[in-house]
Protein backbone atom coordinates (compact mmCIF):
# COMPACT_ATOMS: atom_id res chain seq x y z
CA UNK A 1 0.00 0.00 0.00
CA UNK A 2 1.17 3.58 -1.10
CA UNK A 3 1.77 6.04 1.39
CA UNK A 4 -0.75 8.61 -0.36
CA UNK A 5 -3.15 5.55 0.00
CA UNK A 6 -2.11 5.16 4.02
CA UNK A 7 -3.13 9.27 3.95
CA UNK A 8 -6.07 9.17 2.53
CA UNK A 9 -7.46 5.84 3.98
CA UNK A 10 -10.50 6.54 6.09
CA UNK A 11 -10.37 6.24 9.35
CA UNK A 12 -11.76 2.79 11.80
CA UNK A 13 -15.12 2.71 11.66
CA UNK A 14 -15.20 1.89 15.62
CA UNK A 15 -12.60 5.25 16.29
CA UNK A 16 -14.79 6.95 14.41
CA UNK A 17 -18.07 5.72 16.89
CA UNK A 18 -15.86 6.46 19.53
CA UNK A 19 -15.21 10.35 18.75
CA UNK A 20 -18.70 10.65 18.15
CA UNK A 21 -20.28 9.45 21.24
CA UNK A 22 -17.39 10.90 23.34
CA UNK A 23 -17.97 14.59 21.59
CA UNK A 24 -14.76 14.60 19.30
CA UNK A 25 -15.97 14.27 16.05
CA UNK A 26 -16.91 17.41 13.72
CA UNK A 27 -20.42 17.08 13.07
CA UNK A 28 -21.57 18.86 9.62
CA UNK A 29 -23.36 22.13 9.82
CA UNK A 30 -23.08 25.18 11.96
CA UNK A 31 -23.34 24.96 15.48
CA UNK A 32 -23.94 28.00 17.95
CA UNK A 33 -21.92 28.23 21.26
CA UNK A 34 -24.52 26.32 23.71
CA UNK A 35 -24.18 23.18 21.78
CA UNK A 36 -20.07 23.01 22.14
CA UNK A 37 -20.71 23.57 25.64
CA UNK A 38 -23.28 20.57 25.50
CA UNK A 39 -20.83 18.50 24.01
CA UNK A 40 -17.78 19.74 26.00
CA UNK A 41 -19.92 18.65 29.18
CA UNK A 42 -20.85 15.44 27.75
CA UNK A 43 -16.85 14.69 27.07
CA UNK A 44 -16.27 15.44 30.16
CA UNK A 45 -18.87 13.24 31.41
CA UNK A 46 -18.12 10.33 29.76
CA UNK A 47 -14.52 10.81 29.76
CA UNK A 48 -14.88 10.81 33.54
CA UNK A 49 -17.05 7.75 33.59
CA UNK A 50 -14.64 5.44 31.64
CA UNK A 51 -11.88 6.27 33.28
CA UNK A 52 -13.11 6.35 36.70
CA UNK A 53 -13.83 3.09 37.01
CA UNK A 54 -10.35 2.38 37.19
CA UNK A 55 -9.73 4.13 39.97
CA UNK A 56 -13.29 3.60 41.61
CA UNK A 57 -12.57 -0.40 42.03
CA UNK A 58 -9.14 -0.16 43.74
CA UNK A 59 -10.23 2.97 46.32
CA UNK A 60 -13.48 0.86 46.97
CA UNK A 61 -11.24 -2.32 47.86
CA UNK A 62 -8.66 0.00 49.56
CA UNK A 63 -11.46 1.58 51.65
CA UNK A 64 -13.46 -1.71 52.60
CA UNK A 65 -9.45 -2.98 53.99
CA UNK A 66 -8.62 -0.31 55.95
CA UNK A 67 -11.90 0.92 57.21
CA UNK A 68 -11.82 4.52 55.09
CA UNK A 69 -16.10 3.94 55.19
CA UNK A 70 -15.99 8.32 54.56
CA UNK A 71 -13.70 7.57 51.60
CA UNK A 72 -15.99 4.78 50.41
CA UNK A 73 -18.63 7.10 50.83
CA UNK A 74 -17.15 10.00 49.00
CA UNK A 75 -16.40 7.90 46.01
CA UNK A 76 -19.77 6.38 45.58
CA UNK A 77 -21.70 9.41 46.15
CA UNK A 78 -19.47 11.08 43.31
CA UNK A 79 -19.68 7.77 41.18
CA UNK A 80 -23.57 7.90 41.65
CA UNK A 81 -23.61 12.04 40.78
CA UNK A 82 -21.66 11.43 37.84
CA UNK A 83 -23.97 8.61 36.89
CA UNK A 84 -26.94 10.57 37.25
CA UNK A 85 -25.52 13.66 34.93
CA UNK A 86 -24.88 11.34 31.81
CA UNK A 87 -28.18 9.22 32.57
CA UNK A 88 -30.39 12.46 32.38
CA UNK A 89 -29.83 14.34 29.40
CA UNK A 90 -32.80 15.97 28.88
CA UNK A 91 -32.45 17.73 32.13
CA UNK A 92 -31.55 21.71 32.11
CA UNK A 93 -27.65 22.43 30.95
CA UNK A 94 -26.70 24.33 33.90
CA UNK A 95 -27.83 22.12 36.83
CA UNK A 96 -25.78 19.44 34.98
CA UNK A 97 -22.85 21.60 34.99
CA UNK A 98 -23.14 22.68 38.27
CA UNK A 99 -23.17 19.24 39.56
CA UNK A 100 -20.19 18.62 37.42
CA UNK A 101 -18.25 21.46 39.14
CA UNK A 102 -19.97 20.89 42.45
CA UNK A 103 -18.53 17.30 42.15
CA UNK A 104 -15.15 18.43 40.78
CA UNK A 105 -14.54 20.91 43.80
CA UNK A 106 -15.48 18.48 46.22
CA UNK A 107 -13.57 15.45 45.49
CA UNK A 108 -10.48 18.39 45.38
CA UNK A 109 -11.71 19.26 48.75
CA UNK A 110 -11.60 15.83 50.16
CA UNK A 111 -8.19 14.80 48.51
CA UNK A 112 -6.54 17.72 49.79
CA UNK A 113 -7.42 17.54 53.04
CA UNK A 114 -7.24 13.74 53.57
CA UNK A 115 -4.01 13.17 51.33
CA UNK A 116 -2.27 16.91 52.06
CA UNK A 117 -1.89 20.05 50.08
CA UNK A 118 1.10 18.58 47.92
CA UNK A 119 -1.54 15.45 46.64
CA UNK A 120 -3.69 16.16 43.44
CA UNK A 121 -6.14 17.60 45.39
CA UNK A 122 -5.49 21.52 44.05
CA UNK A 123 -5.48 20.40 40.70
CA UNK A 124 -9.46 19.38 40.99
CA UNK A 125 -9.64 23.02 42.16
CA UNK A 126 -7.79 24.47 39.65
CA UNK A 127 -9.82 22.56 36.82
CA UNK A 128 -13.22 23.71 38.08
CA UNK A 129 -12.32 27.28 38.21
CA UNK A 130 -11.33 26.60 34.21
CA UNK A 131 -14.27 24.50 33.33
CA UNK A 132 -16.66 26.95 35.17
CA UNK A 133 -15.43 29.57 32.81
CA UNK A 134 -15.77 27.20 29.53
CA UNK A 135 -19.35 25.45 30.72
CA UNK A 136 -21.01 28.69 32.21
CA UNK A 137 -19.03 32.05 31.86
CA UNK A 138 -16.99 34.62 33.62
CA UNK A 139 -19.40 35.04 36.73
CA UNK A 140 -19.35 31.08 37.36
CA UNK A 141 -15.38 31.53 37.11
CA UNK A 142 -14.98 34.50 39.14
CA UNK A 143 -17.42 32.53 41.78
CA UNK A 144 -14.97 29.35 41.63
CA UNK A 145 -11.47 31.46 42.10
CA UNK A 146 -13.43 33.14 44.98
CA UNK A 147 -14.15 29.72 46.72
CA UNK A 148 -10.48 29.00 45.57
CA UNK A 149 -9.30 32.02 47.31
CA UNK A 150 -11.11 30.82 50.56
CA UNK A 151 -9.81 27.45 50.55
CA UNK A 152 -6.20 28.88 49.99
CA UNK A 153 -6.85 31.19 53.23
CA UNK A 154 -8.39 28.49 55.20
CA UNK A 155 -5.62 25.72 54.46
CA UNK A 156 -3.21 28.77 54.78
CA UNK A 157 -4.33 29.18 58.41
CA UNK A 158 -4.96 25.65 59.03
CA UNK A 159 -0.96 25.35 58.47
CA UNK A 160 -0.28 28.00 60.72
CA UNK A 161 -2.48 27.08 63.71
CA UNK A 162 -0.81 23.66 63.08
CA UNK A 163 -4.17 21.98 62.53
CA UNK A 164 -2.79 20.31 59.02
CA UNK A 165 0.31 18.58 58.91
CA UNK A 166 2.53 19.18 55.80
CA UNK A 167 5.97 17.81 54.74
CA UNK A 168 8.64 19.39 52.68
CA UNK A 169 10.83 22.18 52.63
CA UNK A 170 7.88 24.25 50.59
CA UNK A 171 5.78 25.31 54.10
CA UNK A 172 8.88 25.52 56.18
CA UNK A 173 7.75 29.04 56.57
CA UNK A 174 4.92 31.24 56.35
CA UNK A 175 6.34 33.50 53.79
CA UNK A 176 7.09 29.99 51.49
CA UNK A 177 3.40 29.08 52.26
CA UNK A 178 2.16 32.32 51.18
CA UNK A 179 4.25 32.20 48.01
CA UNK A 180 3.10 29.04 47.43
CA UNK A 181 -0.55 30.06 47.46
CA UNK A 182 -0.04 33.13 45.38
CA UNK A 183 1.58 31.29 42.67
CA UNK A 184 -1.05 28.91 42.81
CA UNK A 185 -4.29 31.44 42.68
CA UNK A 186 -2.36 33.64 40.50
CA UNK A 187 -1.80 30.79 37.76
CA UNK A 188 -5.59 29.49 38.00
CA UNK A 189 -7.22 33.54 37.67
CA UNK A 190 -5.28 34.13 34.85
CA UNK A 191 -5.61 30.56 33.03
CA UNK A 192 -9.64 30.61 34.39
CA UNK A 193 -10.05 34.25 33.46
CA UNK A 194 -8.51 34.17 30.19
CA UNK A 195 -10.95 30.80 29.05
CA UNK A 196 -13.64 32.57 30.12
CA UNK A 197 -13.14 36.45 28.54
CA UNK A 198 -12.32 33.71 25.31
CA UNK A 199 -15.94 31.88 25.74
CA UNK A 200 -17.27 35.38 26.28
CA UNK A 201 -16.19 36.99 23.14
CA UNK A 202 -16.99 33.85 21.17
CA UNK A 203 -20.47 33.93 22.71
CA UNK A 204 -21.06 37.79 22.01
CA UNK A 205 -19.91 36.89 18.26
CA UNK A 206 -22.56 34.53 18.32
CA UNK A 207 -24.96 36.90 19.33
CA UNK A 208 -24.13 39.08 16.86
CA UNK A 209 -24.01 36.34 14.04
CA UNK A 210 -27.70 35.66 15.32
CA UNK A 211 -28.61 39.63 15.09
CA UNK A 212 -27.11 39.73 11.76
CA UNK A 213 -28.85 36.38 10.15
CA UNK A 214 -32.03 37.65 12.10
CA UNK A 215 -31.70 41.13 9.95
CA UNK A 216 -30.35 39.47 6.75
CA UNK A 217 -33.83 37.50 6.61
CA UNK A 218 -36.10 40.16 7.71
CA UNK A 219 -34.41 42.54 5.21
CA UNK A 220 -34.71 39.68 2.69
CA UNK A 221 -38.42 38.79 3.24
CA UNK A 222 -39.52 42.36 2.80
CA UNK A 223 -37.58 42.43 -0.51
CA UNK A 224 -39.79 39.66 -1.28
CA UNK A 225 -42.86 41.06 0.01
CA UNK A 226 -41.45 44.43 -2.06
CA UNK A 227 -40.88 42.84 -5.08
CA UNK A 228 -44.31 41.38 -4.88
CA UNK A 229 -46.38 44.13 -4.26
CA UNK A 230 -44.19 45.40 -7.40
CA UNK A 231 -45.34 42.74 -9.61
CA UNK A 232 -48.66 42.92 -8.62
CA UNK A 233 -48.71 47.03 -9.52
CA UNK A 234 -47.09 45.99 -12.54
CA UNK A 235 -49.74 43.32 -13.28
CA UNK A 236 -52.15 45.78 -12.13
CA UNK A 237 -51.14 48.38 -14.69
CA UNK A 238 -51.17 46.29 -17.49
CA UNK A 239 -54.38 45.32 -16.75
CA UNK A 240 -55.99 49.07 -16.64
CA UNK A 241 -53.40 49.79 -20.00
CA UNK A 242 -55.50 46.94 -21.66
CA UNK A 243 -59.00 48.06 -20.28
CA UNK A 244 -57.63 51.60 -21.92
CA UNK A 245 -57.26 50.15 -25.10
CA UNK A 246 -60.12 48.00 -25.13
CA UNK A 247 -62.11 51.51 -24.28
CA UNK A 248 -60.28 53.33 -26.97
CA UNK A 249 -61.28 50.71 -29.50
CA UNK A 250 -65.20 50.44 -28.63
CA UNK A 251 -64.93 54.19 -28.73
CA UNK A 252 -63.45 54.53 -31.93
CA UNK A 253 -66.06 51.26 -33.52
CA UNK A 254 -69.07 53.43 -31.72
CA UNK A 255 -67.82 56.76 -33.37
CA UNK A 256 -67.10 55.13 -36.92
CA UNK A 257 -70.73 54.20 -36.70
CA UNK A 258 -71.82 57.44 -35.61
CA UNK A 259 -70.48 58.54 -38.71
CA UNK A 260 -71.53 56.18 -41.20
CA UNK A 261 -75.04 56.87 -39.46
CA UNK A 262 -75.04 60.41 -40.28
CA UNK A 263 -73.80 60.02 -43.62
């Protein structure tokens, strides 16, 4: 086989199932902003789902060992949530985001504060900050760097009333901490803020795609309507043109007899 053939082979049929239901795939025609955020979500979703499960089992076995029945609890209860967001599609697009997020910021919640601030658990954060700006605007994002904020301040003063325990040279001291924490928040507004001013613009483009179609066809159906009403003047005209003829004729027949009457 050719390498131009290799190019230009199409691609598995099954990859090509695959992209689709996970939200990949380009479908044909133009789409407005709320369905890429549908279909962002529902990548998310199912992204989630399949790969969850490999995590899910081994926690679950984990927990039932050692007696972790809150961790069991956590997981199920976000297992079940995530569950219920790709079971019920039909429902409204932002309660299925928000439980997305909701579930996002809590598992990062309950990671850091079980496993420590160095564990994964300010990466969850850091994602739902971003994804709130991508699934439901600026205002959802500047909401999630707020909460952000919080949790920075209350970990920051959990370390300091020596309430959390932390390891490493990083929270040695309070002015490491702090720098720590200001990196952190400073990274996630600007990465979270810029995603959303993005989605923001795109979705005031949009808008004004909309306005413009909307005023394209209205402008367009009363050139219709004009050239219409011009057609039917025009038919109108030719009509009284040919009455005026037909007139002129019996008037010149009735007047030719007139005459041959006299004569």
């Amino acid at each position: 086989m050719t390498p131009d053939a290799i190019s230009t082979r199409e691609p598995n049929r099954f990859v090509g199932k695959l992209m689709t239901v996970l939200g990949f795939s380009h479908p044909t025609g133009e789409r407005d902003l709320a369905f890429w955020r549908e279909r962002i979500l529902r990548s998310i979703l199912i992204t989630g789902f399949g790969l969850s499960i490999f995590a899910y089992l081994p926690a679950m076995r984990v927990a039932v060992e050692e007696g972790l029945w809150g961790l069991a609890l956590v997981d199920s209860l976000a297992y079940i949530i995530l569950l219920l967001c790709l079971r019920f599609q039909k429902v409204n697009f932002e309660y299925r985001a928000l439980a997305s997020l909701a579930l996002i910021y809590f598992v990062g919640i309950f990671i850091t504060l079980k496993v420590g601030i160095l564990s994964g658990g300010l990466a969850w954060l850091f994602s739902a900050a971003v994804l709130a700006g991508v699934l439901l605007g600026l205002r959802a994002a500047l909401l999630m760097l707020g909460l952000n904020a919080a949790i920075l301040i209350g970990l920051g003063w959990l370390v300091a009333a020596g309430h959390f325990e932390t390891s490493g040279a990083l929270f040695q001291t309070f002015e490491r901490a702090l720098a720590a924490g200001a990196s952190f928040f400073f990274l996630n507004a600007g990465t979270a803020l810029s995603v959303a001013v993005l989605v923001e613009g795109l979705e005031s483009t949009s808008r004004q795609k909309e306005l413009t179609a909307r005023k394209l066809d209205e402008e367009r159906a009363g050139l219709i309507s004009a050239k219409a009403s011009l057609r039917a003047e025009v038919e109108e005209r030719k009509a009284s043109e040919a009455a005026l003829r037909e007139s002129e004729r019996r008037y010149k027949l009735l007047a030719e007899i007139v005459i041959d009457v006299i004569w």
